[in-house]
N, C-alpha and C. Protein backbone atom coordinates (compact mmCIF):
# COMPACT_ATOMS: atom_id res chain seq x y z
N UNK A 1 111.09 85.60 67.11
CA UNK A 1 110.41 86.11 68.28
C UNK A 1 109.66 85.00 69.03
N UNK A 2 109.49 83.94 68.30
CA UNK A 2 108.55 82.64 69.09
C UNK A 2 109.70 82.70 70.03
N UNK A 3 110.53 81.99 69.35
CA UNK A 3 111.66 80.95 70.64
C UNK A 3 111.68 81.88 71.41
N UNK A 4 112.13 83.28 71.82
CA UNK A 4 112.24 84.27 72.45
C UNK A 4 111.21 84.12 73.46
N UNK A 5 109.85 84.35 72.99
CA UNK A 5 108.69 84.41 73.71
C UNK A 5 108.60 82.55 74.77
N UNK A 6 109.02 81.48 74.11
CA UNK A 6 108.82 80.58 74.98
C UNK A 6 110.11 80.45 75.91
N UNK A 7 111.12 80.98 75.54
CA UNK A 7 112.29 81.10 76.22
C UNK A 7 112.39 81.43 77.93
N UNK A 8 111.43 82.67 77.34
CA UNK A 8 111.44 83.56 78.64
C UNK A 8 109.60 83.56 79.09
N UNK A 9 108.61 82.72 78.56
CA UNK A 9 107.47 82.63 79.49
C UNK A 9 107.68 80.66 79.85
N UNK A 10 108.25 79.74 79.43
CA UNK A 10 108.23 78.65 80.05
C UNK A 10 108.77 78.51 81.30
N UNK A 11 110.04 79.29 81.42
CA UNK A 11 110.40 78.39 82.48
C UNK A 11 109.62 79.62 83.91
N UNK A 12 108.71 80.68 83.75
CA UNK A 12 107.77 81.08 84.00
C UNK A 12 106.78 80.38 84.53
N UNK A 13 106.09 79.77 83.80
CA UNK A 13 104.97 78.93 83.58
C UNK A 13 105.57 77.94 84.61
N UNK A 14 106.68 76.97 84.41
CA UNK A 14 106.98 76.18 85.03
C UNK A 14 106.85 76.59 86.70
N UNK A 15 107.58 77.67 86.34
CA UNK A 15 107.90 77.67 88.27
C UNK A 15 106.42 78.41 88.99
N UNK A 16 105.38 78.98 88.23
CA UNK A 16 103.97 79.20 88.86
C UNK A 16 103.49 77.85 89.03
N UNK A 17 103.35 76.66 88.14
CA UNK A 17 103.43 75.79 88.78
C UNK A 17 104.03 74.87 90.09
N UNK A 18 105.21 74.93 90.20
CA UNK A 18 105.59 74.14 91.49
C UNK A 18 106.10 75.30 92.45
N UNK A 19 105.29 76.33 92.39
CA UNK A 19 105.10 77.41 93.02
C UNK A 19 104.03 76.84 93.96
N UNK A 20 102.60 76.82 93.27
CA UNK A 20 101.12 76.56 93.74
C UNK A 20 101.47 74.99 94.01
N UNK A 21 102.30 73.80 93.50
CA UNK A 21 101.72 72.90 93.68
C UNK A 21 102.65 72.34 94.71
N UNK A 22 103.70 72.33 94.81
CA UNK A 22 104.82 72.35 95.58
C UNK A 22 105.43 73.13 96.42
N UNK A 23 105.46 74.47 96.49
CA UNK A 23 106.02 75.61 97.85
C UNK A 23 107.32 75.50 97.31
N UNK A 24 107.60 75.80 95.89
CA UNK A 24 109.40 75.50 95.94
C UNK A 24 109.50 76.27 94.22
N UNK A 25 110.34 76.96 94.21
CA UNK A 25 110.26 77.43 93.04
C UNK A 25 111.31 76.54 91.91
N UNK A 26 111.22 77.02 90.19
CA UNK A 26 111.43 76.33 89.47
C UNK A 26 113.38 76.08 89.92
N UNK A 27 114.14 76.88 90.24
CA UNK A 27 115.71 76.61 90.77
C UNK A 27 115.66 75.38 91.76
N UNK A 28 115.09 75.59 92.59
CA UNK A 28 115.56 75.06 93.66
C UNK A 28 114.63 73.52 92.80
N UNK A 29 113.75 73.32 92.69
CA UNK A 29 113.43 71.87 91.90
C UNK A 29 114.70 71.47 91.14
N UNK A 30 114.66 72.27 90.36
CA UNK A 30 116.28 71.72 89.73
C UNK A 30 117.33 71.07 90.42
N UNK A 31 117.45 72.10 91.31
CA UNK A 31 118.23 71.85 92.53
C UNK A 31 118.37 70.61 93.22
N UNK A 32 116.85 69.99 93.58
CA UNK A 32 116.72 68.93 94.15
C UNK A 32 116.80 67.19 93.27
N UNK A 33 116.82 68.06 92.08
CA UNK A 33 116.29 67.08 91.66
C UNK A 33 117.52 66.79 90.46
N UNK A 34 118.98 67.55 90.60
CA UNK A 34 120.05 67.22 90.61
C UNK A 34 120.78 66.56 91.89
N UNK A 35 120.16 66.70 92.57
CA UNK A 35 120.98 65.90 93.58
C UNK A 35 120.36 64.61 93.56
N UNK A 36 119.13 64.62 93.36
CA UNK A 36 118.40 63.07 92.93
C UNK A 36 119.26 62.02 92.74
N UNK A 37 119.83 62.58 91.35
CA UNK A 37 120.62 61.85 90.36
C UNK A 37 121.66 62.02 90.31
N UNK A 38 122.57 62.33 91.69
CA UNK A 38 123.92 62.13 91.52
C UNK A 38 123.98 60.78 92.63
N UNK A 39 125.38 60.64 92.75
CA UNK A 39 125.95 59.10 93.00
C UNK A 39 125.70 60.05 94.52
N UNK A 40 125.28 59.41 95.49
CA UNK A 40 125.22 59.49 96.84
C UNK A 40 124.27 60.16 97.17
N UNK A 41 123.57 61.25 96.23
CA UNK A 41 122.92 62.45 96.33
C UNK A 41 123.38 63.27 97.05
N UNK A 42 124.78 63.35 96.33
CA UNK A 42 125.84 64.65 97.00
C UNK A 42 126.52 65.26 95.38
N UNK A 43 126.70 66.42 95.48
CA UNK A 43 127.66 66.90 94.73
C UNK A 43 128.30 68.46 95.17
N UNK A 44 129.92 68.31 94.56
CA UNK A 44 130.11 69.73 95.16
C UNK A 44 129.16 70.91 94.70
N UNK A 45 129.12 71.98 95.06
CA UNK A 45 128.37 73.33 95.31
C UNK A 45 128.57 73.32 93.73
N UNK A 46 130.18 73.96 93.31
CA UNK A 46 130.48 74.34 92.40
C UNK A 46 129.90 73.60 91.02
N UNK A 47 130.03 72.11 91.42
CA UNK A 47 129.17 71.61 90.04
C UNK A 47 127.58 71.66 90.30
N UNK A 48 127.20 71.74 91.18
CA UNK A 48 125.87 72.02 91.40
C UNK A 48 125.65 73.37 90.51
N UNK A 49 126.12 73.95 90.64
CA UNK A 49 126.08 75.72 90.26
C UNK A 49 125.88 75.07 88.44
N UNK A 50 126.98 74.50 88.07
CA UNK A 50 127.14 74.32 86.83
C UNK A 50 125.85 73.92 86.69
N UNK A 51 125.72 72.15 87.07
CA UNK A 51 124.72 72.03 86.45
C UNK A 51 123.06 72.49 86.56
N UNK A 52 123.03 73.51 87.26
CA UNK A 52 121.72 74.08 87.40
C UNK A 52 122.11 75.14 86.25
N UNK A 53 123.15 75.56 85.85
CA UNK A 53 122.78 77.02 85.34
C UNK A 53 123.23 78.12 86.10
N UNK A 54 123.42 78.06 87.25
CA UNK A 54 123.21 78.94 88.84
C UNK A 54 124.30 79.59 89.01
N UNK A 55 124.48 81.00 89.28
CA UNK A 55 125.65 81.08 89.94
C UNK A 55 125.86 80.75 91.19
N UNK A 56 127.42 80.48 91.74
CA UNK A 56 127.28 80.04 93.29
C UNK A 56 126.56 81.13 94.06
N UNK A 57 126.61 82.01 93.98
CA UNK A 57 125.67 82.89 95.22
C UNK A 57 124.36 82.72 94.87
N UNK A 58 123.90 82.91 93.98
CA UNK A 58 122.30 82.12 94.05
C UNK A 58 122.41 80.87 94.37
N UNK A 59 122.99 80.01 94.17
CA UNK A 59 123.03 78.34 94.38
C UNK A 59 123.04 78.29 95.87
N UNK A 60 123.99 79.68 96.53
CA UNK A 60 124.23 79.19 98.06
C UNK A 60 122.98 79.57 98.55
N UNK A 61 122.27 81.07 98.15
CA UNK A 61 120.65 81.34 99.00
C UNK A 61 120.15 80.31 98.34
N UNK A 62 119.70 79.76 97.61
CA UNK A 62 118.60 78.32 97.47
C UNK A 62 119.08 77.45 98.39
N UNK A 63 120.26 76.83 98.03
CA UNK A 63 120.56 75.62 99.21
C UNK A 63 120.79 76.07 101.04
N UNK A 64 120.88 77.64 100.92
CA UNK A 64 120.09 77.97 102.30
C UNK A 64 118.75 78.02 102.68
N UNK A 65 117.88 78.17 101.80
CA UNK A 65 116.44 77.71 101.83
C UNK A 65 116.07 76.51 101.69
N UNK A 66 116.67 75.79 100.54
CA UNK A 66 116.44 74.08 101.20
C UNK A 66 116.79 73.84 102.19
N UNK A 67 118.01 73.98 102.80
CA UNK A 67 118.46 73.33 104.49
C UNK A 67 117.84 73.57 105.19
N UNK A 68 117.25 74.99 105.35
CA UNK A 68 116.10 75.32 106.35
C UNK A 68 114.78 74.67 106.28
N UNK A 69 114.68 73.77 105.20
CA UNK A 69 113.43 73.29 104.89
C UNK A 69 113.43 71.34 105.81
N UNK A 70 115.02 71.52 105.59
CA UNK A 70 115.74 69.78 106.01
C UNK A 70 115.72 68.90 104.80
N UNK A 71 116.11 69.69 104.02
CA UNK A 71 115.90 68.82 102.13
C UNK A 71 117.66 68.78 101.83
N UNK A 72 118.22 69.84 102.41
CA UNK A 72 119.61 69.56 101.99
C UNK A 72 120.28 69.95 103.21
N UNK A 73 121.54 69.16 102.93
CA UNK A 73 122.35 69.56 104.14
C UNK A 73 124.00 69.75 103.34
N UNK A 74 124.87 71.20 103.81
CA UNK A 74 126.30 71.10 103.28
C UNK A 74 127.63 70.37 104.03
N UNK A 75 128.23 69.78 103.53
CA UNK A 75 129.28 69.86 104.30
C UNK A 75 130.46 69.66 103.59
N UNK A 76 131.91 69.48 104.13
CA UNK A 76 132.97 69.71 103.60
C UNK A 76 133.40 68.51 103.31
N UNK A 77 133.88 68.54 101.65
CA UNK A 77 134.06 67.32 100.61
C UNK A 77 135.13 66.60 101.85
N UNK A 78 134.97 65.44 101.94
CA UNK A 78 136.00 64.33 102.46
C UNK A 78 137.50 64.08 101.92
N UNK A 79 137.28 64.24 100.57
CA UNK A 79 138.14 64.34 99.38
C UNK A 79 138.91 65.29 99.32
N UNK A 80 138.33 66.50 99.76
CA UNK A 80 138.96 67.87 99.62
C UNK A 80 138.55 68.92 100.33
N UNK A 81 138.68 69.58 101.40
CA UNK A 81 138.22 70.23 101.89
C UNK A 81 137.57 71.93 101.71
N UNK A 82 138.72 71.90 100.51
CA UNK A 82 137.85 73.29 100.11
C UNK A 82 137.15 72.97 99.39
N UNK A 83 136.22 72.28 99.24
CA UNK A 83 135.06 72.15 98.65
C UNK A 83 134.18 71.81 99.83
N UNK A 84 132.96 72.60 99.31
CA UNK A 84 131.58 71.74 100.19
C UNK A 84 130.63 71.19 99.35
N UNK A 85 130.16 70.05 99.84
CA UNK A 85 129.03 69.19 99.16
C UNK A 85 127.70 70.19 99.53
N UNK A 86 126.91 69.60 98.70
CA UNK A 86 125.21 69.50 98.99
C UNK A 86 125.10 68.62 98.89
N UNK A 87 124.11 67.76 100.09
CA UNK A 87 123.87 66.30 100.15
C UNK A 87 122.30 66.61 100.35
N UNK A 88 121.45 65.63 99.47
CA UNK A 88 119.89 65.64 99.58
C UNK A 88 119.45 64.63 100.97
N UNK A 89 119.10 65.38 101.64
CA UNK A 89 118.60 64.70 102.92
C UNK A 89 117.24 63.24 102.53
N UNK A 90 116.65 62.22 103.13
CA UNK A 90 115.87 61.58 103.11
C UNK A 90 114.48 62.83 102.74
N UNK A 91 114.20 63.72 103.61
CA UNK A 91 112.90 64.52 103.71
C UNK A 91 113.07 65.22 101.99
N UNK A 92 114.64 65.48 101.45
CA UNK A 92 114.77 66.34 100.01
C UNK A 92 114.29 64.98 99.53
N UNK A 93 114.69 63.75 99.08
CA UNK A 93 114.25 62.68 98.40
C UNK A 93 112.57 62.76 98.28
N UNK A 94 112.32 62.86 99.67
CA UNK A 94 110.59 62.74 99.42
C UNK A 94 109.85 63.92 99.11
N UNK A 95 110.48 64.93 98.69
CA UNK A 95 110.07 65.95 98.17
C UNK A 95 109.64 65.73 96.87
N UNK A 96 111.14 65.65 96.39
CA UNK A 96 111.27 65.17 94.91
C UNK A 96 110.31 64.20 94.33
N UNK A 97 110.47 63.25 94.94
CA UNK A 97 109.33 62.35 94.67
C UNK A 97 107.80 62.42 94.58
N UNK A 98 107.52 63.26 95.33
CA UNK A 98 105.97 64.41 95.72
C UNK A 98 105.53 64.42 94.27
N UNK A 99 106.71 65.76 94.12
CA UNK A 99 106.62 66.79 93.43
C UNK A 99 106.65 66.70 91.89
N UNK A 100 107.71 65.41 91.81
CA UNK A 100 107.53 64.97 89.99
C UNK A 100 106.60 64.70 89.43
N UNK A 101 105.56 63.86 89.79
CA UNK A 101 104.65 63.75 89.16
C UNK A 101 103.42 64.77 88.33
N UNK A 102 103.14 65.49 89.36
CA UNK A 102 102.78 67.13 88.83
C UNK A 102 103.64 67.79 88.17
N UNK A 103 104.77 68.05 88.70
CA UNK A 103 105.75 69.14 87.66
C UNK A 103 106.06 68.48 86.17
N UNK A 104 106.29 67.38 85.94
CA UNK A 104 105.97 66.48 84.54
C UNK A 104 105.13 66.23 83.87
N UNK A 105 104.00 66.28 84.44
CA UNK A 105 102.36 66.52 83.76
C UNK A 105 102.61 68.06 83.28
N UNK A 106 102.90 68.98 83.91
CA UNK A 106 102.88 70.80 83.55
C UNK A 106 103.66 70.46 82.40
N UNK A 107 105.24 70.24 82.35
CA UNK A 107 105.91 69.92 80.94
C UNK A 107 105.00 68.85 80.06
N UNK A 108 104.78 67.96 80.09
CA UNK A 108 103.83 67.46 79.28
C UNK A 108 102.81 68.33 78.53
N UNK A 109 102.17 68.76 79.51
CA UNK A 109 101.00 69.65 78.61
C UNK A 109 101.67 70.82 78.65
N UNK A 110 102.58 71.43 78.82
CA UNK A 110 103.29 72.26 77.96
C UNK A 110 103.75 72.32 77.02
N UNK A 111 104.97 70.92 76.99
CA UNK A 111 105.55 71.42 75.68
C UNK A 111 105.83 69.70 74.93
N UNK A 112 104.69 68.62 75.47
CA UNK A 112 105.15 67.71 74.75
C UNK A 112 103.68 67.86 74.04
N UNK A 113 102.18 67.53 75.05
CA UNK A 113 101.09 67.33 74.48
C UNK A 113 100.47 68.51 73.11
N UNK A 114 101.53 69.51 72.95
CA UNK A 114 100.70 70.43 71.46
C UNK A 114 101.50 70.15 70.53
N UNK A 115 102.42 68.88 70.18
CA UNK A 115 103.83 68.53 69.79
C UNK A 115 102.52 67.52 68.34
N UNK A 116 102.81 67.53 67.58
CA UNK A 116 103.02 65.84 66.21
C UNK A 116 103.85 64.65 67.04
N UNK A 117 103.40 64.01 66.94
CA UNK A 117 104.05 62.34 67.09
C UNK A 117 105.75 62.59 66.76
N UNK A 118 106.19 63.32 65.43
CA UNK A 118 107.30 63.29 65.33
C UNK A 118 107.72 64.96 65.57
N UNK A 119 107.64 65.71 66.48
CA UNK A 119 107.90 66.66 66.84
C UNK A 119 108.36 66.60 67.85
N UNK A 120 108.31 65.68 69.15
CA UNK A 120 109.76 66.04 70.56
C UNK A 120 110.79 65.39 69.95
N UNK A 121 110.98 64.24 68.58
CA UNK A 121 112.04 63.86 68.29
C UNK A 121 113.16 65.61 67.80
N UNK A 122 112.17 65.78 66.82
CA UNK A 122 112.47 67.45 66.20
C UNK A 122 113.18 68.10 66.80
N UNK A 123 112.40 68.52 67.99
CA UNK A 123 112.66 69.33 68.65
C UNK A 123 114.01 69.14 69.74
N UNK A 124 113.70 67.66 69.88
CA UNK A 124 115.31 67.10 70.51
C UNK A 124 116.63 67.61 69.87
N UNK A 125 116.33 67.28 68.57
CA UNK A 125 117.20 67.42 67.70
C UNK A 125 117.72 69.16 67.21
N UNK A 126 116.88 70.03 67.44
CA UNK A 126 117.14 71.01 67.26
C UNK A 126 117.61 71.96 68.40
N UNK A 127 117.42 71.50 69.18
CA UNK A 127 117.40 71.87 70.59
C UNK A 127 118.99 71.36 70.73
N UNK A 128 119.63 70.20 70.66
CA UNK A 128 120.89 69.83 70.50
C UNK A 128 121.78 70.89 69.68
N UNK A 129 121.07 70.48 68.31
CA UNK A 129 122.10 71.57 67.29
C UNK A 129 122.52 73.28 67.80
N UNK A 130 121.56 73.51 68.68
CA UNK A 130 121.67 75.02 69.45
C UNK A 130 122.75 75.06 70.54
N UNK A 131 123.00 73.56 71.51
CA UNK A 131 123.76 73.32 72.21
C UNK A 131 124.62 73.25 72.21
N UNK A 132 125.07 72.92 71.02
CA UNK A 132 126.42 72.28 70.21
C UNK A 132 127.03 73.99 69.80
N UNK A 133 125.94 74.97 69.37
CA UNK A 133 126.68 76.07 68.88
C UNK A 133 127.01 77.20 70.31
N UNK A 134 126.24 77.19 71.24
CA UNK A 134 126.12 77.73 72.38
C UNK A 134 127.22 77.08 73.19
N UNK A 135 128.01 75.87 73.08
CA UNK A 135 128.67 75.31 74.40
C UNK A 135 129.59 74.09 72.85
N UNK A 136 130.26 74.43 72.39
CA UNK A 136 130.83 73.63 70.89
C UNK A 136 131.89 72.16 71.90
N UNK A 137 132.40 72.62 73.06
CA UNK A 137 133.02 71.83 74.02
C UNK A 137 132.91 70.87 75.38
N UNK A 138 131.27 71.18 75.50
CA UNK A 138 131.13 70.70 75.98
C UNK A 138 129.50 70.07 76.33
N UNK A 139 129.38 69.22 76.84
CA UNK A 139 128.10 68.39 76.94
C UNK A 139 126.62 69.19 77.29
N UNK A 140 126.32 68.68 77.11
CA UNK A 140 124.35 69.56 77.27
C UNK A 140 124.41 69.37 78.69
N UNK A 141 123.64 70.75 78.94
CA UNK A 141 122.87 70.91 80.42
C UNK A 141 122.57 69.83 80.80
N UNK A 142 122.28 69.38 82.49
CA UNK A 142 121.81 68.33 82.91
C UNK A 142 122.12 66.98 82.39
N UNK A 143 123.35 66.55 80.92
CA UNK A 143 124.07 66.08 80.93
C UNK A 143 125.45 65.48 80.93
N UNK A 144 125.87 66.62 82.31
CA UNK A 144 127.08 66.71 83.07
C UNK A 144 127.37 65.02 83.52
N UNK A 145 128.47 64.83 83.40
CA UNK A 145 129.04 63.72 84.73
C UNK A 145 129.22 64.60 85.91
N UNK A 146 128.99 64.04 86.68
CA UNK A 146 128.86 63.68 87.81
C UNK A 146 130.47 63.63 88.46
């Protein structure tokens, strides 16, 4: 019942934070802050979707609320046309940038600072072994290629 209980009040917690401190809830941070870290700060929709977690119709109302914000902009892969990118605009970059520093302090004193010295190793590690049984084929969240 713990894991349960932090399962479903962290990522809670998280997004009342960059709720109040940022104007952007915990998806769409993700959001932005996958495009951070891709090569151009573009990726198609569809792996966007993946690697947030997201389905595409939620992925498309968020990245319609970022564009309206001027943080992202879509357009049609060069490569392929039935695909559309999300590309992080200059104004999404300086969001991101804002916004990490606070939203990483909240995880910190969430879930690193009540941790033992050798407990985020632990917890790395256990947190993997769950990944491995949940997804046996393929790579951990947020460490998708690109």
């Amino acid at each position: 019942m713990t894991l349960l209980s932090v399962l479903i009040r962290l990522p809670g917690s998280l997004d009342a934070q960059l709720q109040r401190d940022a104007g952007i809830n915990l998806f769409e941070y993700t959001l932005l802050a996958g495009l951070s870290d891709a090569p151009e700060r573009r990726l198609r929709m569809s792996l966007l979707a993946e690697i947030s977690e997201g389905s595409l119709p939620r992925l498309s109302q968020a990245v319609g609320r970022l564009e309206k914000r001027g943080w992202v902009r879509r357009s049609p892969d060069p490569d392929d046309g039935r695909y559309t990118l999300a590309i992080l605009t200059d104004e999404g970059l300086e969001k991101v940038v804002a916004t990490a520093p606070s939203h990483v302090a909240e995880v910190r004193r969430l879930v690193l600072d009540p941790l033992t010295k050798a407990q985020p190793r632990q917890l790395h590690d256990i947190c993997g072994r769950i990944m491995r049984t949940i997804d046996p084929d393929g790579p951990f969240p947020g460490t998708r290629p690109y």
